[in-house]
C-alpha atoms as a PDB file:
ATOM      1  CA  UNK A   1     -39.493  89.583 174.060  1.00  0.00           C
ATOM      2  CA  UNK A   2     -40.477  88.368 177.396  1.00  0.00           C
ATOM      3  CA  UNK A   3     -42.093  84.471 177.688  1.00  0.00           C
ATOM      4  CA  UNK A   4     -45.041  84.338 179.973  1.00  0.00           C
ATOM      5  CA  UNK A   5     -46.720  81.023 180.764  1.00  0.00           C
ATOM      6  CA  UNK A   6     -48.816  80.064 183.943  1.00  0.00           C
ATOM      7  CA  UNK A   7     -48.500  76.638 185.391  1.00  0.00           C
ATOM      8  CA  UNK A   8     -51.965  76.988 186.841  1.00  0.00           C
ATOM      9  CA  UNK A   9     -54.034  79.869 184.697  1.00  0.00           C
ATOM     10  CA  UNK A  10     -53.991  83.502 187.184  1.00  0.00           C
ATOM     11  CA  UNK A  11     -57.676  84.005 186.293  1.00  0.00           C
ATOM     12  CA  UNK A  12     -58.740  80.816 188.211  1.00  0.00           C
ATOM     13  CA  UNK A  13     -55.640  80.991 190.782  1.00  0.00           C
ATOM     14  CA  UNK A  14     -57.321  82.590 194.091  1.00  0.00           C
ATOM     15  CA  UNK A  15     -59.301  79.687 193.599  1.00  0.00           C
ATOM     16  CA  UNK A  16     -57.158  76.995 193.934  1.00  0.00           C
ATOM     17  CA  UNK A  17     -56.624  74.875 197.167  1.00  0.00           C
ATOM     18  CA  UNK A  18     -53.352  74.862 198.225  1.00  0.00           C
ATOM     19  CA  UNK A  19     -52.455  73.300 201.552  1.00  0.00           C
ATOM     20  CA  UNK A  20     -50.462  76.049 202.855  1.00  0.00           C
ATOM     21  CA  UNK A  21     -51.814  77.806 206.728  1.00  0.00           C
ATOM     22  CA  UNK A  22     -50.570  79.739 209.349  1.00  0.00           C
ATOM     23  CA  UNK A  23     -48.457  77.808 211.984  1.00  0.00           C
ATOM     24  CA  UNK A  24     -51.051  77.062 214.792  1.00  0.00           C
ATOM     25  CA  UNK A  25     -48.843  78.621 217.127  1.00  0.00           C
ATOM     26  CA  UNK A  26     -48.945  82.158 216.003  1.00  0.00           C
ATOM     27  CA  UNK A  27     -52.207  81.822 213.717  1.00  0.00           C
ATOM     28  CA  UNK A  28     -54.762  83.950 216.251  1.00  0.00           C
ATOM     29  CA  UNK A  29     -52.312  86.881 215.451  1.00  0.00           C
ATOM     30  CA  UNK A  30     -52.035  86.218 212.688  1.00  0.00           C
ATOM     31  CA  UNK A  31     -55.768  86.110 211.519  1.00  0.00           C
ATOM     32  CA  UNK A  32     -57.585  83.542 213.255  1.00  0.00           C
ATOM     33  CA  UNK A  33     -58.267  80.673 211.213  1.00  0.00           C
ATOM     34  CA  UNK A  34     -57.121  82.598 208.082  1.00  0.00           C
ATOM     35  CA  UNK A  35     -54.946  80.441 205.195  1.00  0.00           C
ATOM     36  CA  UNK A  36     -51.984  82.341 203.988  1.00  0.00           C
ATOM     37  CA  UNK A  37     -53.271  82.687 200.642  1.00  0.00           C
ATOM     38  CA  UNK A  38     -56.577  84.883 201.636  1.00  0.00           C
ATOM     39  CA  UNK A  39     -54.509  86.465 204.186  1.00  0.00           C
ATOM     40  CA  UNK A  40     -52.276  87.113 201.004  1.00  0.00           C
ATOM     41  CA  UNK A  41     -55.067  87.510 199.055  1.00  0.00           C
ATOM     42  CA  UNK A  42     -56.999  90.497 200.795  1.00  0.00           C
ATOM     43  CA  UNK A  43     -54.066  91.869 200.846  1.00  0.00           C
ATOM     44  CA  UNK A  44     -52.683  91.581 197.366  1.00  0.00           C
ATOM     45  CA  UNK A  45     -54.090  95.029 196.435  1.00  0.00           C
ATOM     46  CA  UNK A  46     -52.638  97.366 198.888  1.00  0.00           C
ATOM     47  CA  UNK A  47     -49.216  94.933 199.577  1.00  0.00           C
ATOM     48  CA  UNK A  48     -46.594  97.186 197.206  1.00  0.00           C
ATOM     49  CA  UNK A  49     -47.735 100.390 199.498  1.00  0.00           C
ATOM     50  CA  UNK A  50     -46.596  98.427 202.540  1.00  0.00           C
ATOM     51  CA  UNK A  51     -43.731  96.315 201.323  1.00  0.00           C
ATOM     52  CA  UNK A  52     -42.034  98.542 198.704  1.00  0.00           C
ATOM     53  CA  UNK A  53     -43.383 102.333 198.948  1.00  0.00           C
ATOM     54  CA  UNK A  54     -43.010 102.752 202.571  1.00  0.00           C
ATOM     55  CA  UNK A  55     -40.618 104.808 204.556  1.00  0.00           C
ATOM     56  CA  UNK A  56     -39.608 101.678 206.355  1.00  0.00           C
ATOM     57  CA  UNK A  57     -38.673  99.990 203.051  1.00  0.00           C
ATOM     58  CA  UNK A  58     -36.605 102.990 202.357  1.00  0.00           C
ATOM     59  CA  UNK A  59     -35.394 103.441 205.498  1.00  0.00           C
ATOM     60  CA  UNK A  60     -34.126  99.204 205.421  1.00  0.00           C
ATOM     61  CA  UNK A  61     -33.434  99.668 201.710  1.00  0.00           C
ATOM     62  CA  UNK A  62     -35.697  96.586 200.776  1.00  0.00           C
ATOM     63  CA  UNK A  63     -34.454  97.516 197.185  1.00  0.00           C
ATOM     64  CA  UNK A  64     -30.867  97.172 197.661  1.00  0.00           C
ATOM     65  CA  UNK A  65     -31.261  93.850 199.741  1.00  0.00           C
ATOM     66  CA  UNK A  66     -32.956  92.556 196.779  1.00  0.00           C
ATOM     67  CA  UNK A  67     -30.484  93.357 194.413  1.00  0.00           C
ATOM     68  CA  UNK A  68     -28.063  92.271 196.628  1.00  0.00           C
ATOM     69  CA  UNK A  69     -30.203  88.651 197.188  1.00  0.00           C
ATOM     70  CA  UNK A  70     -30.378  88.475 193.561  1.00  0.00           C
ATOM     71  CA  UNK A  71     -27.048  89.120 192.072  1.00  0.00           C
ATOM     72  CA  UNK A  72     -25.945  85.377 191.726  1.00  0.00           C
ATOM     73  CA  UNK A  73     -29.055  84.839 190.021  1.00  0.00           C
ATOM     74  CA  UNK A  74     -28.461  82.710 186.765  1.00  0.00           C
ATOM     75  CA  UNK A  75     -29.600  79.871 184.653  1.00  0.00           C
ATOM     76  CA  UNK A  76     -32.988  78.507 185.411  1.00  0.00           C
ATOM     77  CA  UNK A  77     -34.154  80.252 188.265  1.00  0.00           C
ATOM     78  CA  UNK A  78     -36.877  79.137 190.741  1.00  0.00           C
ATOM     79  CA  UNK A  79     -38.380  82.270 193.235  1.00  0.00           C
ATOM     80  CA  UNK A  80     -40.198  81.071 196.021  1.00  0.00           C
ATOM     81  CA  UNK A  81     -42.911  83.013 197.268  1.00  0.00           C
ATOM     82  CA  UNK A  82     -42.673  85.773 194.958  1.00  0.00           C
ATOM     83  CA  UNK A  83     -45.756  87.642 195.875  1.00  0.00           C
ATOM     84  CA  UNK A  84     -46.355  90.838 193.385  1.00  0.00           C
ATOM     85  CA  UNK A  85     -42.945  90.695 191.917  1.00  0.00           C
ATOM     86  CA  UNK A  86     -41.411  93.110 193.886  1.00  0.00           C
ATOM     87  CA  UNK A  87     -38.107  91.063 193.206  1.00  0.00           C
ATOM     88  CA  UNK A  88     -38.555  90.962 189.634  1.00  0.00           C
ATOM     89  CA  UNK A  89     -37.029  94.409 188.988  1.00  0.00           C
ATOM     90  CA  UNK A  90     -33.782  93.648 190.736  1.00  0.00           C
ATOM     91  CA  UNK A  91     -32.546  90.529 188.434  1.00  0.00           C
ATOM     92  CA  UNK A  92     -29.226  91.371 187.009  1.00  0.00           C
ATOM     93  CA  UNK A  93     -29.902  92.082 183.024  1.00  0.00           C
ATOM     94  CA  UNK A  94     -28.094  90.426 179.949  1.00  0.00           C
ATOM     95  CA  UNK A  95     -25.566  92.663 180.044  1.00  0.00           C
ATOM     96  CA  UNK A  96     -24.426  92.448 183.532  1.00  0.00           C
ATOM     97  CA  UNK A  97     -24.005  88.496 183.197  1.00  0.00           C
ATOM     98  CA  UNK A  98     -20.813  86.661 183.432  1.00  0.00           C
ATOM     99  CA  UNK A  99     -19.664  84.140 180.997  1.00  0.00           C
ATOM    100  CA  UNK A 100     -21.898  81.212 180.998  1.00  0.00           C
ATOM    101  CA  UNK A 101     -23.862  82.888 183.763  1.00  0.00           C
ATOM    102  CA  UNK A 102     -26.927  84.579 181.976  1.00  0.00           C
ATOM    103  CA  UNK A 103     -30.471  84.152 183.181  1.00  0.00           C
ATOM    104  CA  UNK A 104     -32.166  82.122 181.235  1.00  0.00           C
ATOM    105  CA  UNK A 105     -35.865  81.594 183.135  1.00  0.00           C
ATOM    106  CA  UNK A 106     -37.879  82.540 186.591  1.00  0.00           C
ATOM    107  CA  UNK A 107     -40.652  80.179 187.840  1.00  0.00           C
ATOM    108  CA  UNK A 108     -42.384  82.473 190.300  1.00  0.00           C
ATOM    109  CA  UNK A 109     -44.281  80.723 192.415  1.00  0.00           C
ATOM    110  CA  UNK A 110     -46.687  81.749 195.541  1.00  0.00           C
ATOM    111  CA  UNK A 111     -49.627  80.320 197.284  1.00  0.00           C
ATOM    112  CA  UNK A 112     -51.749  83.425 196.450  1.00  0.00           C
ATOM    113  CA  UNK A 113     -53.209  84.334 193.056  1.00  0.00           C
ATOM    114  CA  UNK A 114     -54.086  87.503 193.979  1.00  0.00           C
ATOM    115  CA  UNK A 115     -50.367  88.517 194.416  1.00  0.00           C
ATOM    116  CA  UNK A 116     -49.545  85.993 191.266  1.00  0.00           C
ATOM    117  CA  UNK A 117     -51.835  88.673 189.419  1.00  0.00           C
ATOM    118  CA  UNK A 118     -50.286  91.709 190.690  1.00  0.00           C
ATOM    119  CA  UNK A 119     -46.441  90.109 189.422  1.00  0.00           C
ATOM    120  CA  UNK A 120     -47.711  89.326 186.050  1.00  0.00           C
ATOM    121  CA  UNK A 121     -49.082  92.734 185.541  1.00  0.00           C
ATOM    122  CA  UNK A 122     -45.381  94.254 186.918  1.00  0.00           C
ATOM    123  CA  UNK A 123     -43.912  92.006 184.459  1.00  0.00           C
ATOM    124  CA  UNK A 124     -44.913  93.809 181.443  1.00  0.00           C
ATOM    125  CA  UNK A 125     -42.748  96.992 182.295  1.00  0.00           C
ATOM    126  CA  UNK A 126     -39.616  95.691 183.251  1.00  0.00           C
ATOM    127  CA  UNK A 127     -36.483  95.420 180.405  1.00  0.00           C
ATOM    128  CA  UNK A 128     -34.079  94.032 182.828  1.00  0.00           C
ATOM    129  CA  UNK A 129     -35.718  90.649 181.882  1.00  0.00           C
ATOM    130  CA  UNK A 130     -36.730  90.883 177.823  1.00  0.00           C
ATOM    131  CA  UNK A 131     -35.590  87.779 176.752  1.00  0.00           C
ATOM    132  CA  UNK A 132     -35.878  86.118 179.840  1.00  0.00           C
ATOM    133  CA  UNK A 133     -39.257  83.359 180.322  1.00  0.00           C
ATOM    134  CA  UNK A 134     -40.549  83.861 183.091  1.00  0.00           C
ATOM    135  CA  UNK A 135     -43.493  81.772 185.057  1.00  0.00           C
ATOM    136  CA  UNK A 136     -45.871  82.030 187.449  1.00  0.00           C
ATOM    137  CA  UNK A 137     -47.166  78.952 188.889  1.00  0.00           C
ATOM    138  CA  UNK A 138     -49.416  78.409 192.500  1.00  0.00           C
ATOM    139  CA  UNK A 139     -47.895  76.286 194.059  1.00  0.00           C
ATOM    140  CA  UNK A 140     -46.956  74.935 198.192  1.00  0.00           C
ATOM    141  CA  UNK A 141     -42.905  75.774 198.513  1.00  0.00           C
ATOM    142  CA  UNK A 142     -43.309  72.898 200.719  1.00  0.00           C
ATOM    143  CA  UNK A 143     -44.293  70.480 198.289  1.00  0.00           C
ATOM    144  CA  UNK A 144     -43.159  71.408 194.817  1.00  0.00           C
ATOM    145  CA  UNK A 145     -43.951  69.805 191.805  1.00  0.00           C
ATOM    146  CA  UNK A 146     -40.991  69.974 189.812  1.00  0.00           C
ATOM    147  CA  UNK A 147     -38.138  67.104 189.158  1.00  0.00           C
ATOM    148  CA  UNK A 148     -35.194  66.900 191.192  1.00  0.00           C
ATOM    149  CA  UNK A 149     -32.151  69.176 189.956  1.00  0.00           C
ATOM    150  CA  UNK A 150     -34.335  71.163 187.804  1.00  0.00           C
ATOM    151  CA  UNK A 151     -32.890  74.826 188.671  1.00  0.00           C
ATOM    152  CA  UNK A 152     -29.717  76.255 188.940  1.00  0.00           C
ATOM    153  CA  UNK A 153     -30.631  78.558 191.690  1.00  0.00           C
ATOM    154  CA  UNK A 154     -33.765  78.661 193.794  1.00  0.00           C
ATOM    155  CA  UNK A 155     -34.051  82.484 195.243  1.00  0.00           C
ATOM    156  CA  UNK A 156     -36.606  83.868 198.146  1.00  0.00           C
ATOM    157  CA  UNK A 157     -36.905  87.077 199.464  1.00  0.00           C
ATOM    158  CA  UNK A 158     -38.473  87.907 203.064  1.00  0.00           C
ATOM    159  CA  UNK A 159     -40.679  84.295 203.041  1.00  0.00           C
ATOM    160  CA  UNK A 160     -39.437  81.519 204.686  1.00  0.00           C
ATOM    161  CA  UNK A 161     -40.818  83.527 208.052  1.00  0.00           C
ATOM    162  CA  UNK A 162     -44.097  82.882 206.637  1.00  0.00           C
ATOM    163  CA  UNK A 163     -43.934  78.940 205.752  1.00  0.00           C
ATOM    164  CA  UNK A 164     -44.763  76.961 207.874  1.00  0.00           C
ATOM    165  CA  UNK A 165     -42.413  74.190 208.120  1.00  0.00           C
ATOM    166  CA  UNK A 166     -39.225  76.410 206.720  1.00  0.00           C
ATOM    167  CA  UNK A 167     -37.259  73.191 207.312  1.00  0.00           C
ATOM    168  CA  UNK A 168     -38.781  71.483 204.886  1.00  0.00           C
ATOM    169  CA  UNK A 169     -39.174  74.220 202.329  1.00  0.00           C
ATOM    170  CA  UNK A 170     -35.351  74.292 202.584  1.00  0.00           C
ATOM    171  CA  UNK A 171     -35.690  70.504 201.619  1.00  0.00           C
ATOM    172  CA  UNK A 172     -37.494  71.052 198.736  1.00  0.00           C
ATOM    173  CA  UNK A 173     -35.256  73.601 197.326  1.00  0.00           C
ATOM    174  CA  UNK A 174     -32.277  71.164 197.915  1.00  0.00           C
ATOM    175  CA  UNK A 175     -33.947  68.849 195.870  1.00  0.00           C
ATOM    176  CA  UNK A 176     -34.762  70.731 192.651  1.00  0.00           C
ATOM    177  CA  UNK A 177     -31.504  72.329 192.866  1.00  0.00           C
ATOM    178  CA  UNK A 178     -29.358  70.822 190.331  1.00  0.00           C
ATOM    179  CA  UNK A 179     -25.525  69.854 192.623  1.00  0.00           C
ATOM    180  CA  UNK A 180     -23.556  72.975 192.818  1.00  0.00           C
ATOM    181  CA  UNK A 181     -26.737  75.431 192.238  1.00  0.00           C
ATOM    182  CA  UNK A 182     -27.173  78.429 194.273  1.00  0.00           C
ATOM    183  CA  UNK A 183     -29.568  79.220 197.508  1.00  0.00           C
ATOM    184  CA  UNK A 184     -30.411  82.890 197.647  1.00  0.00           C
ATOM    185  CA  UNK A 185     -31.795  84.060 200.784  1.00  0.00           C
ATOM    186  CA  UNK A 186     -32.499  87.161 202.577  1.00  0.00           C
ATOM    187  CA  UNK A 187     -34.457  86.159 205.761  1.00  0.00           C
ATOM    188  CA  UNK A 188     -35.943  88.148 209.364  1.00  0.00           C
ATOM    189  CA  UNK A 189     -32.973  86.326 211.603  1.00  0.00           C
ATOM    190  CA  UNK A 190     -32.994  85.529 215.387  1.00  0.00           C
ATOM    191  CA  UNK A 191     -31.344  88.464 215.872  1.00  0.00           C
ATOM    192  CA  UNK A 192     -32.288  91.157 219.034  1.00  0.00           C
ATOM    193  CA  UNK A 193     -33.573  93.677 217.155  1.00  0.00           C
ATOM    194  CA  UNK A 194     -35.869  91.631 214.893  1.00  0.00           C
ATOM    195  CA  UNK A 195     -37.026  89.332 218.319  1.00  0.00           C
ATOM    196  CA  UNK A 196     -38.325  92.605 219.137  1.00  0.00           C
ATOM    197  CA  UNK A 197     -40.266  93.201 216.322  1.00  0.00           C
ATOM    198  CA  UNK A 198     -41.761  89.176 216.161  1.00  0.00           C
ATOM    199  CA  UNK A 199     -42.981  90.778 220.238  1.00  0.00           C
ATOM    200  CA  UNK A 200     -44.677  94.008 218.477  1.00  0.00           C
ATOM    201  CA  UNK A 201     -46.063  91.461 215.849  1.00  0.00           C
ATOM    202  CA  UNK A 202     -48.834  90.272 218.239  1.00  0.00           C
ATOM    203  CA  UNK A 203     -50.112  94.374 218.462  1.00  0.00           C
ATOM    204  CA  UNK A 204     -50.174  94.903 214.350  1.00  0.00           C
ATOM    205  CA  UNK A 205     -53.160  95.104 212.725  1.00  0.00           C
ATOM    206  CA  UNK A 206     -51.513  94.324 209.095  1.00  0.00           C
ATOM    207  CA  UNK A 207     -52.395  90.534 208.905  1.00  0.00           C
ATOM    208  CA  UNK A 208     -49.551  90.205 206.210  1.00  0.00           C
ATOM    209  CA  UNK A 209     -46.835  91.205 209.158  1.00  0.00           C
ATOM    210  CA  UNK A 210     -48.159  88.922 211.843  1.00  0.00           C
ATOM    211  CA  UNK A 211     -47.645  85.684 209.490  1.00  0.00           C
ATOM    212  CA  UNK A 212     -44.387  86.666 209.464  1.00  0.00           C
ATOM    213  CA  UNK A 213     -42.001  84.649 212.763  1.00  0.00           C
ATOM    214  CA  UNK A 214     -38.828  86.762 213.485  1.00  0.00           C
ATOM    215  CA  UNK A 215     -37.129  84.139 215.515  1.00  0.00           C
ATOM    216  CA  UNK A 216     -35.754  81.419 212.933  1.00  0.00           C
ATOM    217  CA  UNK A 217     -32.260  80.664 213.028  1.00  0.00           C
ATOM    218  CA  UNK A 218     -31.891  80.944 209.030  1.00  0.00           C
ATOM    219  CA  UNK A 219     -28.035  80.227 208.681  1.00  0.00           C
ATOM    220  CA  UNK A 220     -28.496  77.086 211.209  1.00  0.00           C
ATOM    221  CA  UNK A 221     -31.972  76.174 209.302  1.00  0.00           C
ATOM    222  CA  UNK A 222     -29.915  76.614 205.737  1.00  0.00           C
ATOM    223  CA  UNK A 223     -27.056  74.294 206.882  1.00  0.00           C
ATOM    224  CA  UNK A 224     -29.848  71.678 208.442  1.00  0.00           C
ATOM    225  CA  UNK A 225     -31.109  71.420 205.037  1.00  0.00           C
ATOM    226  CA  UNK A 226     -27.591  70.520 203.604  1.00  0.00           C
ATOM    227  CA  UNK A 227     -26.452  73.171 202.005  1.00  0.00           C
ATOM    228  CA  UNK A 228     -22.608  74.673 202.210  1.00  0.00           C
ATOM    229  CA  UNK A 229     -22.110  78.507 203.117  1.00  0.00           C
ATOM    230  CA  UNK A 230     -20.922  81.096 200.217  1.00  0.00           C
ATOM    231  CA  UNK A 231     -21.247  83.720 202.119  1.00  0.00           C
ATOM    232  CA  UNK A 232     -23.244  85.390 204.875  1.00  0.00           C
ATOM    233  CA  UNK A 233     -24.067  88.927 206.232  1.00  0.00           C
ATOM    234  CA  UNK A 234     -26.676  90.765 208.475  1.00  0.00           C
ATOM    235  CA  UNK A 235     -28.250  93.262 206.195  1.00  0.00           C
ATOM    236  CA  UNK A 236     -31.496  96.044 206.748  1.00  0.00           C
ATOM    237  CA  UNK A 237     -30.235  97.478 210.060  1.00  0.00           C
ATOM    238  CA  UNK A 238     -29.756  93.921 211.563  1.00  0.00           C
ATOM    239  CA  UNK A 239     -33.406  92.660 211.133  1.00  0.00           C
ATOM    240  CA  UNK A 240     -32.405  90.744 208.503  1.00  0.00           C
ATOM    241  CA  UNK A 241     -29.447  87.770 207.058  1.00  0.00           C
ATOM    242  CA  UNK A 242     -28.342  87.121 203.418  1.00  0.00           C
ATOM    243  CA  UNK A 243     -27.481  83.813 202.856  1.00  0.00           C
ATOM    244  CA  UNK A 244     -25.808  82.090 199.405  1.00  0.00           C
ATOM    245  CA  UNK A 245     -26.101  78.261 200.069  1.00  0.00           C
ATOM    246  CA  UNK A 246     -24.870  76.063 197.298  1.00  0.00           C
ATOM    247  CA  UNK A 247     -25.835  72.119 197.297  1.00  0.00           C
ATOM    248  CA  UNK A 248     -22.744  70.061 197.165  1.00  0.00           C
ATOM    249  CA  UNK A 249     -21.574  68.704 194.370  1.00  0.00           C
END
């Protein structure tokens, strides 16, 4: 049986003030003066059909690069950004685990409620993770409120584009990761062919794109933070770069 708690309740959750916004340097295209979360928020109902049912998530295989983010994943897990749980279904199950390498929790956390709403209700289908507690919190990823070394591997699919200050998002997840945990990251990547698409960003008309940079330097960004490289590859046509960090012990 799954475990389902909610560090801040999802009814209430659009409502909270988090002090998370669109870097002032791309935040006209982004929305105007729009926060992330009701960017995220307007958009949590019609995200999955963009993100996850589209031809260009089939044609990038966004389902196989989340597998392939998540297939380290064990222990207590910490997911930042995790929107409507469109990574949830790709955690490797009980019976794929390793000795001593079962997952034992997620804490799921996002600035938006709305999308905090749409993972919960995913949640509830999924068998890959009976057994496995899993919580949903609103929270900053710049600014989390958990101990230090509290996870075993902090995970985040296609966000750190949107935080702000990815730098020190990378910070925090050094912090709370226990020494010798696991960084799991799948990031847009300075690369030519996602430059180009940061240049179409400014002509979208899907706010939830344009908060998105697609010039960050992700394996220099992961090292600044202190982390060694696992292993590293250019994934989704070359938009994108996996990343396993691990914090040294």
């Amino acid at each position: 049986v799954k475990s389902i708690s909610a560090g801040v309740p999802i009814a209430v959750a659009a409502a909270a003030h988090v002090a998370v916004s669109v870097d002032p340097a791309h935040a006209a295209a982004a929305g105007g003066s729009k926060s992330v979360a009701e960017i995220y928020d307007a958009a949590s109902d019609r995200y999955d059909s963009l993100y996850s049912g589209s031809r260009t998530a089939a044609a990038l295989d966004f389902d196989g690069i989340r597998r392939a983010n998540l297939s380290r994943a064990s222990g207590r897990v910490l997911e930042l950004g995790v929107g409507t749980g469109l990574n949830l279904p790709h955690y490797p199950p009980p019976s794929e685990a390793g000795a001593g390498a079962k997952l034992e929790s997620i804490t799921a956390v996002d600035v938006s409620g709305g999308m905090l709403s749409r993972a919960r209700d995913r949640l509830g289908s999924l068998p890959n993770l009976d057994g496995v507690r899993v919580d949903f919190r609103v929270a900053d990823a710049a600014a989390l409120d958990f101990p230090n070394e509290s996870f075993d591997a902090v995970a985040d699919t296609f966000s750190l584009c949107v935080f702000e200050r990815p730098s020190v998002v990378l910070a925090e997840a050094y912090r709370v990761l226990r020494p010798g945990g696991l960084l799991l990251i799948t990031e847009t990547d300075a690369t030519p062919t996602s430059r180009l698409l940061g240049w179409t960003n400014a002509l979208l008309t899907n706010d939830v794109a344009r908060t998105c940079r697609a010039d960050d330097d992700v394996l220099k960004l992961v090292v600044g933070a202190g982390f060694d490289i696992v292993e590293t590859e250019i994934v989704g046509g070359g938009v994108f770069r996996r990343v396993v960090g691990r914090r040294p012990r």
